[in-house]
C-alpha atoms as a PDB file:
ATOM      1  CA  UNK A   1       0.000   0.000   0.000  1.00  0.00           C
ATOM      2  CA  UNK A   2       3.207   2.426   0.720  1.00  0.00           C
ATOM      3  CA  UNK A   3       3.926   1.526  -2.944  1.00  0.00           C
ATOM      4  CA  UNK A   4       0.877   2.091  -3.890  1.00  0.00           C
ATOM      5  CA  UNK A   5       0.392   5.861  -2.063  1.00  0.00           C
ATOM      6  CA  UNK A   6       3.675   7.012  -3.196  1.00  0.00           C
ATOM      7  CA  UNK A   7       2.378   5.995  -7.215  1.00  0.00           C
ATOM      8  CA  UNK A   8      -0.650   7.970  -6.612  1.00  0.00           C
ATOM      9  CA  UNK A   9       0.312  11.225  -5.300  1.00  0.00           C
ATOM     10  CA  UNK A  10      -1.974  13.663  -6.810  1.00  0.00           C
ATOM     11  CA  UNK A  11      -0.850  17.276  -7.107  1.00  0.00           C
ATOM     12  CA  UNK A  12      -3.233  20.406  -8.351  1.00  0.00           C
ATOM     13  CA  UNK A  13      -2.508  22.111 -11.390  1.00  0.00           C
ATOM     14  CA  UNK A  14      -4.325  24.814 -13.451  1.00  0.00           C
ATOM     15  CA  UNK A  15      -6.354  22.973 -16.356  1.00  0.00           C
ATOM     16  CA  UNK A  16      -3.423  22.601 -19.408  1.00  0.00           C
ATOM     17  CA  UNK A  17      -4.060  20.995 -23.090  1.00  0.00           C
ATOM     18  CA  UNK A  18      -1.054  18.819 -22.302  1.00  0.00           C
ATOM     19  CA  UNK A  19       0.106  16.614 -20.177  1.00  0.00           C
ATOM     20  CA  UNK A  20       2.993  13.758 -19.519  1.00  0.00           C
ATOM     21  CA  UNK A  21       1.855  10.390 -21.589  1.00  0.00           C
ATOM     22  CA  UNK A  22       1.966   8.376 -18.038  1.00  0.00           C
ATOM     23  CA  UNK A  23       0.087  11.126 -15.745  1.00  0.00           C
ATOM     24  CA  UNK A  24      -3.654  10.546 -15.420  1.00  0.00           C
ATOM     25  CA  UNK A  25      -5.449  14.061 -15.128  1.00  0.00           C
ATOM     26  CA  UNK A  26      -8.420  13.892 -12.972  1.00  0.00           C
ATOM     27  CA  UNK A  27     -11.164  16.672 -13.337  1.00  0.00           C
ATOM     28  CA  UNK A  28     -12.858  18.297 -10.306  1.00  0.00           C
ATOM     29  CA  UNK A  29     -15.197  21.290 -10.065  1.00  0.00           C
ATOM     30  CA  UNK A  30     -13.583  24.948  -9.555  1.00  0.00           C
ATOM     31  CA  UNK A  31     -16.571  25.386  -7.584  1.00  0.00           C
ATOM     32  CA  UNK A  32     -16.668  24.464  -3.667  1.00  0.00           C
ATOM     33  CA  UNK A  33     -18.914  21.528  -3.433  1.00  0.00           C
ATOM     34  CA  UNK A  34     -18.715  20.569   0.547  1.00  0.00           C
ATOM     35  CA  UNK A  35     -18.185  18.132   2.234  1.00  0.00           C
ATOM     36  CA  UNK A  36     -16.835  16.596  -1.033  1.00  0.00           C
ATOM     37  CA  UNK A  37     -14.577  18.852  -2.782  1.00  0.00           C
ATOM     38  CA  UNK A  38     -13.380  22.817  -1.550  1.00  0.00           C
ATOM     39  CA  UNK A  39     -10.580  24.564  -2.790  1.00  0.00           C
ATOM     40  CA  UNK A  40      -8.259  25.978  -0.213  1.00  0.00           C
ATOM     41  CA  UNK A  41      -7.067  29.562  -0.774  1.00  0.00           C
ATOM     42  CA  UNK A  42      -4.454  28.114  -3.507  1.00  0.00           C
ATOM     43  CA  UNK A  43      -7.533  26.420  -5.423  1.00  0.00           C
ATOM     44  CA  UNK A  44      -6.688  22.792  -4.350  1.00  0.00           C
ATOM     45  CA  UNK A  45      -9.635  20.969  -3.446  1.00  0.00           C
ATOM     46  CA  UNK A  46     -10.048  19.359  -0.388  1.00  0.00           C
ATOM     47  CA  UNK A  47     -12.582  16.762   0.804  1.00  0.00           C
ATOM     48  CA  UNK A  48     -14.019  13.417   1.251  1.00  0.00           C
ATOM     49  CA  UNK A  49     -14.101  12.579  -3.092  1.00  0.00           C
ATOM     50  CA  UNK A  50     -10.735  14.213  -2.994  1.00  0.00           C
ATOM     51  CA  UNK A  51      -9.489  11.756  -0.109  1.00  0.00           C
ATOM     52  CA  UNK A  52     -11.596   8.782  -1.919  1.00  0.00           C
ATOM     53  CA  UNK A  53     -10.146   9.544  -5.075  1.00  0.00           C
ATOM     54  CA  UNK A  54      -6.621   9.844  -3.831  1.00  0.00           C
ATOM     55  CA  UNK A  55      -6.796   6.734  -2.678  1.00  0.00           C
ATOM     56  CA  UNK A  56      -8.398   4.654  -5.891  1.00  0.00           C
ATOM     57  CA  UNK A  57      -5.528   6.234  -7.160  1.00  0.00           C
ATOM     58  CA  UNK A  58      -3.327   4.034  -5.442  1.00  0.00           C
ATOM     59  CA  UNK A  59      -5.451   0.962  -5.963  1.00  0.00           C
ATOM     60  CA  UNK A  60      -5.453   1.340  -9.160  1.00  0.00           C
ATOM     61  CA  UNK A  61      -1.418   2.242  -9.369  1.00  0.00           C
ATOM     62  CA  UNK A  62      -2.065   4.875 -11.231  1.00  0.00           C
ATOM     63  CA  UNK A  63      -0.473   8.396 -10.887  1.00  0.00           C
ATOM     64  CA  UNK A  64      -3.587  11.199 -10.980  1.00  0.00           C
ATOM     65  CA  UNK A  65      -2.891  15.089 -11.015  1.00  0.00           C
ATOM     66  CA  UNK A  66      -5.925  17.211 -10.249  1.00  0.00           C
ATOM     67  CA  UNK A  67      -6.726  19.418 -12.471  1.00  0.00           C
ATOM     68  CA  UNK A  68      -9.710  21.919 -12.414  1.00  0.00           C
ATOM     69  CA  UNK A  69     -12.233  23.819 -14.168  1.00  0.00           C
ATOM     70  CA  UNK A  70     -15.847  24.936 -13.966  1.00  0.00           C
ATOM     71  CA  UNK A  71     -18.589  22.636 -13.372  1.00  0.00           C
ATOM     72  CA  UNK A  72     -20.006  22.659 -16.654  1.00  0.00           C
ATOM     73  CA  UNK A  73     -17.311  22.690 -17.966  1.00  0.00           C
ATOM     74  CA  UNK A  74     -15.874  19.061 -17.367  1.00  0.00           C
ATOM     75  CA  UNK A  75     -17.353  17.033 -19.713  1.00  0.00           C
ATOM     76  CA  UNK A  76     -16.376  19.095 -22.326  1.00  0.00           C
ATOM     77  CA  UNK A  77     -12.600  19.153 -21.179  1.00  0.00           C
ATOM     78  CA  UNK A  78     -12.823  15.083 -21.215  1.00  0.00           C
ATOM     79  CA  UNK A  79     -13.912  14.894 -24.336  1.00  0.00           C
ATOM     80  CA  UNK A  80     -11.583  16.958 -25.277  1.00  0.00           C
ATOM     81  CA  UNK A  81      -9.154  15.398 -24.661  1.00  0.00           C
ATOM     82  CA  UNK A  82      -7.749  17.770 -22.012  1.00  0.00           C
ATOM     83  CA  UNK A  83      -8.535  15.526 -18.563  1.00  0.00           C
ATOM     84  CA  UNK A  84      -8.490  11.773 -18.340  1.00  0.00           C
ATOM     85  CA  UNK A  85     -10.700  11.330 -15.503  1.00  0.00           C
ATOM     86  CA  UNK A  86     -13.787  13.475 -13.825  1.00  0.00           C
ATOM     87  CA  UNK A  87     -14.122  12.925 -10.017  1.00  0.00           C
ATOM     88  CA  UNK A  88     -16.751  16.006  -9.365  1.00  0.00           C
ATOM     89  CA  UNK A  89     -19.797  13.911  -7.720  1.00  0.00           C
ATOM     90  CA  UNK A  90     -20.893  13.535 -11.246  1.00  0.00           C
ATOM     91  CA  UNK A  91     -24.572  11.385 -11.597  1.00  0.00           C
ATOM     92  CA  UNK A  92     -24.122   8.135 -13.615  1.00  0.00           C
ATOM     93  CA  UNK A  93     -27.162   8.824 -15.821  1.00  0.00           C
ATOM     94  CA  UNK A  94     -28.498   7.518 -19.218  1.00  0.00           C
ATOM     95  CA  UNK A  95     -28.305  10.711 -21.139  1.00  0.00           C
ATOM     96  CA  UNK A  96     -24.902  11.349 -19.973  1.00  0.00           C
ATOM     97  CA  UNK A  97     -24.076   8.232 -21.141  1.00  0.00           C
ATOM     98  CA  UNK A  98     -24.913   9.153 -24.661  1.00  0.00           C
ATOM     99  CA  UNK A  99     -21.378  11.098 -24.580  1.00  0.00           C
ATOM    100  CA  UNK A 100     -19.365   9.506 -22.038  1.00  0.00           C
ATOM    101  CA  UNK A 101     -18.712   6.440 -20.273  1.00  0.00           C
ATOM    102  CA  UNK A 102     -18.879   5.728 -16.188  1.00  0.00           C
ATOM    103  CA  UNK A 103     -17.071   3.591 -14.013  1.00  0.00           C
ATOM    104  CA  UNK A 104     -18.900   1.490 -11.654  1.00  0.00           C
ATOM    105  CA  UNK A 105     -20.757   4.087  -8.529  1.00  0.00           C
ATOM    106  CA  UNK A 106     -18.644   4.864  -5.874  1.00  0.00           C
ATOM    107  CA  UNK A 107     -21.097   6.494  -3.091  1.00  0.00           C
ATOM    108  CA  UNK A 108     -25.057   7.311  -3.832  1.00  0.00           C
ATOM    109  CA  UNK A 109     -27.410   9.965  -1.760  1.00  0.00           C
ATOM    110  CA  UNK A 110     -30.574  11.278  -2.268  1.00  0.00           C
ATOM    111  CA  UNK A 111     -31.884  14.509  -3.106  1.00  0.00           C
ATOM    112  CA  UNK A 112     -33.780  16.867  -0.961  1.00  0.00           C
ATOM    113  CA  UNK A 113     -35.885  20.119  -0.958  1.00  0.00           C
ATOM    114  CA  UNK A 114     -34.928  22.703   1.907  1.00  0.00           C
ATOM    115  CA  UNK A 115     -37.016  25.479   1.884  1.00  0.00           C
ATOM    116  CA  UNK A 116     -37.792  29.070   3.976  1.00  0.00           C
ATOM    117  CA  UNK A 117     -39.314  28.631   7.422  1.00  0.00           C
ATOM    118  CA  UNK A 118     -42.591  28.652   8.094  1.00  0.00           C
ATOM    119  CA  UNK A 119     -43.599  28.033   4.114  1.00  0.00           C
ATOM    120  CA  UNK A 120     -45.541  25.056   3.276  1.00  0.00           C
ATOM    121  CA  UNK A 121     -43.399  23.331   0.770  1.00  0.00           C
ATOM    122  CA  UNK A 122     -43.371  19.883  -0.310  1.00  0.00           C
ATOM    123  CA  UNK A 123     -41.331  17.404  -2.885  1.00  0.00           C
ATOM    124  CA  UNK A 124     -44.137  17.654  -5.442  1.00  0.00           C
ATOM    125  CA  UNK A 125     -45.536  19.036  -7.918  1.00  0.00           C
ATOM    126  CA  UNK A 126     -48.139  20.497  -6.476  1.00  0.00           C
ATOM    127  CA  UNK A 127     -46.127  20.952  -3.276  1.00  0.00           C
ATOM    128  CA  UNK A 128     -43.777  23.663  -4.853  1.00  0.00           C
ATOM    129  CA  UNK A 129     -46.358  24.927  -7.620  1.00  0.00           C
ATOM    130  CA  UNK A 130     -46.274  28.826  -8.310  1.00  0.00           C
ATOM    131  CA  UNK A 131     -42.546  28.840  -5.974  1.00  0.00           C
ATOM    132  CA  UNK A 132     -39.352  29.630  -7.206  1.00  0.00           C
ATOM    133  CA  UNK A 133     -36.726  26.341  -7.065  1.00  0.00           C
ATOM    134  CA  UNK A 134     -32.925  26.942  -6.868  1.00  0.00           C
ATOM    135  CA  UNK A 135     -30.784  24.436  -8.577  1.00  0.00           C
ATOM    136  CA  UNK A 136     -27.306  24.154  -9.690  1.00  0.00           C
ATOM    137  CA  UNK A 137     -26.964  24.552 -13.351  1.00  0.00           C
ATOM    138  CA  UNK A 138     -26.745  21.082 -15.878  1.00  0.00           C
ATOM    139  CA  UNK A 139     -26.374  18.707 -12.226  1.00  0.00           C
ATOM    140  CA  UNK A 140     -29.188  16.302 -12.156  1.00  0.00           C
ATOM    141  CA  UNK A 141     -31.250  18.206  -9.771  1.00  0.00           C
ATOM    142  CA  UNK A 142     -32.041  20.645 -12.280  1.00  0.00           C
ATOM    143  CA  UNK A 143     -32.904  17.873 -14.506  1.00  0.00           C
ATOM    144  CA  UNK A 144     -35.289  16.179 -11.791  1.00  0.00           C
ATOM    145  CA  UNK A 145     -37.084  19.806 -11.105  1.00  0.00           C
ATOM    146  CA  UNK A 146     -38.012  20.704 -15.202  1.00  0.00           C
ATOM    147  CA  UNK A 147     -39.050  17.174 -15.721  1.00  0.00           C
ATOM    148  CA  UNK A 148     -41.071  17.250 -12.287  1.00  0.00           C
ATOM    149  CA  UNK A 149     -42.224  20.578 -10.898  1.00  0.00           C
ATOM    150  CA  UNK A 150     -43.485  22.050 -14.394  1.00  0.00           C
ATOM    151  CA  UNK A 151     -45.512  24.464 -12.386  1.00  0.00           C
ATOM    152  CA  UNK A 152     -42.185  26.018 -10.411  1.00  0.00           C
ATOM    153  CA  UNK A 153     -39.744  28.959 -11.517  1.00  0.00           C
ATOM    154  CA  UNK A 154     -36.517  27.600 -11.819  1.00  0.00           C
ATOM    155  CA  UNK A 155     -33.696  29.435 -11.304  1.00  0.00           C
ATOM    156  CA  UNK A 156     -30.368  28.468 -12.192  1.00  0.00           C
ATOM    157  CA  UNK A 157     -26.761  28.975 -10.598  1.00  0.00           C
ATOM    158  CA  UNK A 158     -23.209  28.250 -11.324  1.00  0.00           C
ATOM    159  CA  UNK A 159     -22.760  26.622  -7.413  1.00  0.00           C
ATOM    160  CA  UNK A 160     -25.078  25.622  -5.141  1.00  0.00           C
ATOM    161  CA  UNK A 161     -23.419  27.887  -2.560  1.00  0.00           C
ATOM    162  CA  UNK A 162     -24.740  30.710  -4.879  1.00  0.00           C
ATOM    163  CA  UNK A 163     -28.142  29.124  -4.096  1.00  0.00           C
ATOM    164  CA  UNK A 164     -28.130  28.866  -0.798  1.00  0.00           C
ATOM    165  CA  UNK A 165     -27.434  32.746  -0.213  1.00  0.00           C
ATOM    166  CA  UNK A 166     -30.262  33.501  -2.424  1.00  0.00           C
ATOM    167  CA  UNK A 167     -32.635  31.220  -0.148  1.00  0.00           C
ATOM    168  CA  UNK A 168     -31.048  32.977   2.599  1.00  0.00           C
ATOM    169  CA  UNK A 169     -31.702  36.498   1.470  1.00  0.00           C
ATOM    170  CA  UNK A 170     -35.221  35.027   0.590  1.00  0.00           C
ATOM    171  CA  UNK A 171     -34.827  35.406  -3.357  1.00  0.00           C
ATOM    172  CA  UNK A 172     -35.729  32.231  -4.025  1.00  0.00           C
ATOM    173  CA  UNK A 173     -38.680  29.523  -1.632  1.00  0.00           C
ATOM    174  CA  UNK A 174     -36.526  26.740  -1.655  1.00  0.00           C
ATOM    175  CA  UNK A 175     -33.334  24.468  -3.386  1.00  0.00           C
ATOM    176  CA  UNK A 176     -33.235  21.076  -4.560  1.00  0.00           C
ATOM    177  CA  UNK A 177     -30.048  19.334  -3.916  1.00  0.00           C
ATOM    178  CA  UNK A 178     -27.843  16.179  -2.912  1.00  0.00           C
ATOM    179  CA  UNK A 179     -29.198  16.325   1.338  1.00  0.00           C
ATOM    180  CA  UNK A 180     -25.699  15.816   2.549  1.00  0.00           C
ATOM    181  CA  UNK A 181     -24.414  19.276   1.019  1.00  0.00           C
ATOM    182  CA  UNK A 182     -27.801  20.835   1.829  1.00  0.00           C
ATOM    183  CA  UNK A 183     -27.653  19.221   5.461  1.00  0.00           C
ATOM    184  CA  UNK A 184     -24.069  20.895   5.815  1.00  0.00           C
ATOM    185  CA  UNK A 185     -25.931  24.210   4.575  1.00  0.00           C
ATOM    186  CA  UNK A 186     -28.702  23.648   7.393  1.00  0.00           C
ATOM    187  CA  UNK A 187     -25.871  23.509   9.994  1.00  0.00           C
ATOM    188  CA  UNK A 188     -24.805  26.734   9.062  1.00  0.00           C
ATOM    189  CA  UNK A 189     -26.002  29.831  11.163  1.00  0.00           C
ATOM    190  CA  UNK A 190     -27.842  30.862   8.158  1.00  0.00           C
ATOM    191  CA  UNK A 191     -29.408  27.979   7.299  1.00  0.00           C
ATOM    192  CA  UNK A 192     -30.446  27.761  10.998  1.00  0.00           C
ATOM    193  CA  UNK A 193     -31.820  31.244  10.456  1.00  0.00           C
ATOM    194  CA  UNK A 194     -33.578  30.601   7.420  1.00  0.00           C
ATOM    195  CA  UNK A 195     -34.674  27.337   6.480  1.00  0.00           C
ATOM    196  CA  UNK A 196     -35.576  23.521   6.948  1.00  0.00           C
ATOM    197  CA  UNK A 197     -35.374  20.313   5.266  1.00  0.00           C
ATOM    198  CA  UNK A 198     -38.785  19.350   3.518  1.00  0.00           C
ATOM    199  CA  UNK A 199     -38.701  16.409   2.030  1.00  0.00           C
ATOM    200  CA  UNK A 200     -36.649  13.989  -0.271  1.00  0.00           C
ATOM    201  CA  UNK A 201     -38.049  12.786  -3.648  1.00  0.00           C
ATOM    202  CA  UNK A 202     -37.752   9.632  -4.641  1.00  0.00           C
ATOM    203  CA  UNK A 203     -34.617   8.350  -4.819  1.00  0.00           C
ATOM    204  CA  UNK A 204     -35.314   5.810  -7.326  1.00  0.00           C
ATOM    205  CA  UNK A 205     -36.249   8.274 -10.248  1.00  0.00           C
ATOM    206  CA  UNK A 206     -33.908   7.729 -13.529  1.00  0.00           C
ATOM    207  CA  UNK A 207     -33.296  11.406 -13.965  1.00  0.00           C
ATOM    208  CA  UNK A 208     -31.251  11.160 -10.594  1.00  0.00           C
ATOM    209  CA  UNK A 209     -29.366   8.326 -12.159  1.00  0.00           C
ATOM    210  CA  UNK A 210     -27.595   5.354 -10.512  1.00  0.00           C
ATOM    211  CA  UNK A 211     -25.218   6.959  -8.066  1.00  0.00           C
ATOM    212  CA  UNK A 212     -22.002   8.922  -8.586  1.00  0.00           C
ATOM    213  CA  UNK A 213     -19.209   7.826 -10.466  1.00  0.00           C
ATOM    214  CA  UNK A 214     -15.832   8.804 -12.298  1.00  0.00           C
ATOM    215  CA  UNK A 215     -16.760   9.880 -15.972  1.00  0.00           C
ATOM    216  CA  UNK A 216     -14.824   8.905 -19.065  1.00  0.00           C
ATOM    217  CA  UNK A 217     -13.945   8.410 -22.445  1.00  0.00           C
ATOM    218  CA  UNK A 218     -16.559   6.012 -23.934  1.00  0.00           C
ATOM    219  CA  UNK A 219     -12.923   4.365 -25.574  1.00  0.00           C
ATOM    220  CA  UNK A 220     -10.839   4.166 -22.202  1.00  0.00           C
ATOM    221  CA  UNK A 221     -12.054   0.761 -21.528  1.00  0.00           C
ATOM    222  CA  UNK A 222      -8.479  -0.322 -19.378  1.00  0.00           C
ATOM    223  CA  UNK A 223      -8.993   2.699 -17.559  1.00  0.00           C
ATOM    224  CA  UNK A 224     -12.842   1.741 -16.583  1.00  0.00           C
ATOM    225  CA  UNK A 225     -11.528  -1.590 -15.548  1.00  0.00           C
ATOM    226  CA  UNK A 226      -8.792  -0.508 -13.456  1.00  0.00           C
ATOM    227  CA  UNK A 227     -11.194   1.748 -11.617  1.00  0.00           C
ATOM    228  CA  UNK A 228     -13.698  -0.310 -11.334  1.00  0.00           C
ATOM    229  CA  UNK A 229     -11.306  -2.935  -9.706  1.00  0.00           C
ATOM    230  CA  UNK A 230      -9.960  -0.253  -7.482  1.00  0.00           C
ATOM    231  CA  UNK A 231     -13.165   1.000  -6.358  1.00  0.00           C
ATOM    232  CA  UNK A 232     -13.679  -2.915  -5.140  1.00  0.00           C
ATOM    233  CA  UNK A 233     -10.359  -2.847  -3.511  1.00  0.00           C
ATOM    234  CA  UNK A 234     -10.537   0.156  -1.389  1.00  0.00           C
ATOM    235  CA  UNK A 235     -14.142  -0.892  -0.384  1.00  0.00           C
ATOM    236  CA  UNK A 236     -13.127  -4.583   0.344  1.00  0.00           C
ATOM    237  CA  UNK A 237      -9.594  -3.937   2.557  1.00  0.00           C
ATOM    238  CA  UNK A 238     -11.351  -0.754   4.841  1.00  0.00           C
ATOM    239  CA  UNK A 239      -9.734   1.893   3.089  1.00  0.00           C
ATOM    240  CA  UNK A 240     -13.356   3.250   2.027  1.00  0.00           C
ATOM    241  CA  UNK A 241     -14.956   2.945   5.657  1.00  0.00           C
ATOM    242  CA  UNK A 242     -11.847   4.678   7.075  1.00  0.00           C
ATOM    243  CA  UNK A 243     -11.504   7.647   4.969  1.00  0.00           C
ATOM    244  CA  UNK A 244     -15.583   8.095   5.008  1.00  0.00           C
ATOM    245  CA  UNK A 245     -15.436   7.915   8.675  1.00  0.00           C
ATOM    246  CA  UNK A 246     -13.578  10.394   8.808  1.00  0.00           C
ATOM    247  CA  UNK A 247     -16.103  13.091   7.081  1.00  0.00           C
ATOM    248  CA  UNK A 248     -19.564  11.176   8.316  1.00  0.00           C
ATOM    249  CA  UNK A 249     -20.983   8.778  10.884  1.00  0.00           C
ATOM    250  CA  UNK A 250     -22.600   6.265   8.190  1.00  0.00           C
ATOM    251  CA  UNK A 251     -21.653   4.413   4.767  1.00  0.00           C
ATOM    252  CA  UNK A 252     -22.496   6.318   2.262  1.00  0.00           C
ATOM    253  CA  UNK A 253     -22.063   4.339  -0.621  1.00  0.00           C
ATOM    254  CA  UNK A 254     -25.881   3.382  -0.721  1.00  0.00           C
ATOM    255  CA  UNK A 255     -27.042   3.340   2.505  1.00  0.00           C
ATOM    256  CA  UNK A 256     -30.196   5.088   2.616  1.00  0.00           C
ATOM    257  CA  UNK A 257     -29.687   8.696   5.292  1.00  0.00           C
ATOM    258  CA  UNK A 258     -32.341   8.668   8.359  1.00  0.00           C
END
């Protein structure tokens, strides 16, 4: 495993066009994405996907560099050629699938309406008609609320952090989101202030897609494998449970949140 960790160490780099033939460039989100992913105040991301990755890395023996660039902008850098790898709690989903390729899942959460105090707001359609819905731009949530709540206002942002201060200020009646980010929001003296949990939606829907895992080239099958093998290893030898303890009190690789 020390042979391992010392193969994988990932370093942070601005995004480039090039890089070395035996470096594997993994793409994460410029944008802070808690408890998963925040850059520090050099722009190197820190967090539990960061830690997970790291170490599937090292499974895998393969040597990663992070690399980073807007959210919607990571699909278009992989299939561009200019990252290998995205690692940004990106939904394994049928229409993505249409342009890239997924390794196998390696955590899955459900998704959850928090909304002002005091407003009754539910999960529904008819629970958020005639309100205005916060959502983080092409992420599956916005997906699940124009397919679902055709009688909301959407409103779109580049983070979800940039929704959450507009449900704060009381611009918006609510956000839909992945409940462990909006939990960490709730925790938060304003979300204390402002707002409560109302409800998840069904976590079995198809536009929420299978779980999270690393996006690819549809051609990079070695790569897929090698992930996919790696994902097994770190959740097989404790490596998983270990670094995940570290961030929250319960497995979340599927295990449904109380």
């Amino acid at each position: 495993m020390k042979r391992h960790l010392l193969l994988a160490t990932l370093t942070t780099a601005c995004l480039a066009p090039l890089a070395q033939a035996d470096i594997t460039r993994v793409g994460f989100a410029t944008e802070p994405y808690p408890p998963f992913a925040t850059p520090d105040a050099t722009g190197e991301p820190h967090g539990w996907e960061v830690d997970i990755t790291r170490a599937i890395c090292a499974a895998a023996e393969l040597e990663c560099e992070i690399v980073t660039t807007a959210w919607d902008g990571l699909i278009p850098e992989l299939t561009a050629d200019r990252i290998d790898i995205i690692a940004a709690s990106l939904s394994i989903t049928e229409r993505r699938r249409q342009t890239i390729a997924f390794s196998d899942k390696y955590y899955q959460t459900p998704a959850v309406l928090v909304g002002a105090q005091g407003i009754d707001l539910a999960p529904t359609a008819e629970g958020v008609a005639g309100r205005t819905i916060g959502v983080q731009s092409a992420s599956i949530h916005q997906a699940y609320v124009l397919e679902h709540f055709p009688e909301a206002t959407v409103r779109e942002y580049q983070t979800q952090d940039e929704a959450h201060q507009d449900l704060f200020a009381g611009r918006i009646d609510a956000t839909l989101a992945d409940r462990l980010v909006l939990e960490d929001f709730l925790a938060s003296r304003e979300g204390q202030m402002c707002c409560e949990l109302k409800g998840e939606v069904a976590h079995d829907d198809a536009t929420l897609g299978e779980g999270i895992g690393f996006g690819l080239r549809q051609e990079d099958e070695a790569l897929r494998e090698a992930l996919n093998a790696a994902i097994a290893e770190v959740r097989a030898d404790g490596t998983y449970a270990a670094i995940t303890e570290r961030y929250f009190d319960f497995d979340i690789y599927g295990a449904p949140v109380e």
